[in-house]
Protein backbone atom coordinates (compact mmCIF):
# COMPACT_ATOMS: atom_id res chain seq x y z
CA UNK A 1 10.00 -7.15 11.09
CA UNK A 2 7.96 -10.03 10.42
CA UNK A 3 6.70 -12.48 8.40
CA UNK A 4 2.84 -13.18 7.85
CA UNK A 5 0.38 -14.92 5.59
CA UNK A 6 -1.32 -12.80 2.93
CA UNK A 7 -4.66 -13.42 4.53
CA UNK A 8 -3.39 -11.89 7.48
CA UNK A 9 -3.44 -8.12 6.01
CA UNK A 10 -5.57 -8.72 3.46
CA UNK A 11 -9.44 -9.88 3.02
CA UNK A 12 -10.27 -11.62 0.28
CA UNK A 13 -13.58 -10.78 -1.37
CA UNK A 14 -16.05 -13.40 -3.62
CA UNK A 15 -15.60 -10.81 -6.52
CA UNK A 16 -11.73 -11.45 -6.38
CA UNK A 17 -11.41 -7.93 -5.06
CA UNK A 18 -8.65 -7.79 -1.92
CA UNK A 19 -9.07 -5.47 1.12
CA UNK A 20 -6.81 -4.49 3.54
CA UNK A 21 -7.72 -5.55 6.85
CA UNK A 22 -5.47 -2.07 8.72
CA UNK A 23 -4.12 0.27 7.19
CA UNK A 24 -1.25 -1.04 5.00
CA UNK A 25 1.39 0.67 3.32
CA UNK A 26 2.69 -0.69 -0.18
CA UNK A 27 5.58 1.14 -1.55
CA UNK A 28 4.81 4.97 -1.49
CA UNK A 29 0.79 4.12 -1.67
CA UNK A 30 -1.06 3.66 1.58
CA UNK A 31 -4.58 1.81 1.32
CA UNK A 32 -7.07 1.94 4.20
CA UNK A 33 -10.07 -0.59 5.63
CA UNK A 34 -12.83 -0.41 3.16
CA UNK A 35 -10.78 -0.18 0.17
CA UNK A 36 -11.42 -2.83 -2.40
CA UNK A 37 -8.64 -3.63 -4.88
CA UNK A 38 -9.04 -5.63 -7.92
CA UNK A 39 -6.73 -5.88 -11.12
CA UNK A 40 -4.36 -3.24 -10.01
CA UNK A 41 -0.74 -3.08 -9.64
CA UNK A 42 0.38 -0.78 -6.61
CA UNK A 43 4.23 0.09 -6.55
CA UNK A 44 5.03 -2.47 -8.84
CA UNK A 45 2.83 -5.47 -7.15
CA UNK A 46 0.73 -6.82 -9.25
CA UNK A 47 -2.53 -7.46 -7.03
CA UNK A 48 -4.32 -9.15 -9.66
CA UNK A 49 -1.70 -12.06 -9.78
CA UNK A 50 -3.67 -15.29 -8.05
CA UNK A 51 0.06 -16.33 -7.13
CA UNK A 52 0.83 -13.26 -5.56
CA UNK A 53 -2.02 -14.15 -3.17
CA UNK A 54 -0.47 -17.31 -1.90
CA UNK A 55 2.97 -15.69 -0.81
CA UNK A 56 3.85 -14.85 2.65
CA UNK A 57 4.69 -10.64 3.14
CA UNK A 58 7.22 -9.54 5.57
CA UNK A 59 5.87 -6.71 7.29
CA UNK A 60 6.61 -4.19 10.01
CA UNK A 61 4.39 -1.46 11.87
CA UNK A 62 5.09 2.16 11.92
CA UNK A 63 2.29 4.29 13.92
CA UNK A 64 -0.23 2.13 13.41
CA UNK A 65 0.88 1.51 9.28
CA UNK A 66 1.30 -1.71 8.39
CA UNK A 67 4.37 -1.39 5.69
CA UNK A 68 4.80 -4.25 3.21
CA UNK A 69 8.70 -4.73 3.04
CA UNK A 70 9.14 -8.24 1.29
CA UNK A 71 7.22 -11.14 -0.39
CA UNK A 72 7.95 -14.55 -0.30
């Protein structure tokens, strides 16, 4: 496991949307490149949050998945 910056997995967009930069697991719910999230809550995170966006995620890989397993 690890622990990274938000704006390591994710890139932020000028519309406030969030992208994820791999593909990244949250929860049961995995979200690919190209994706765009905005005001959405996916298992329980609130993505819309501006606070959330400041937190550092732990993370580990599985085949090529990066899985969200913590925030900070």
């Amino acid at each position: 496991m690890a622990r990274v910056t938000f704006d390591s997995i994710f890139l932020r967009h000028t519309d406030g949307s969030i992208e994820p930069r791999q593909k990244t697991r949250v929860g049961g719910v995995t979200i690919s490149p190209g994706v765009r999230i905005k005001n959405t809550s996916i298992s329980g995170i609130d993505f819309s949050n501006p606070q959330f966006l400041g937190h550092e995620l732990e993370i580990k890989t599985e085949e090529d998945v990066v899985v969200i397993t913590g925030i900070y």
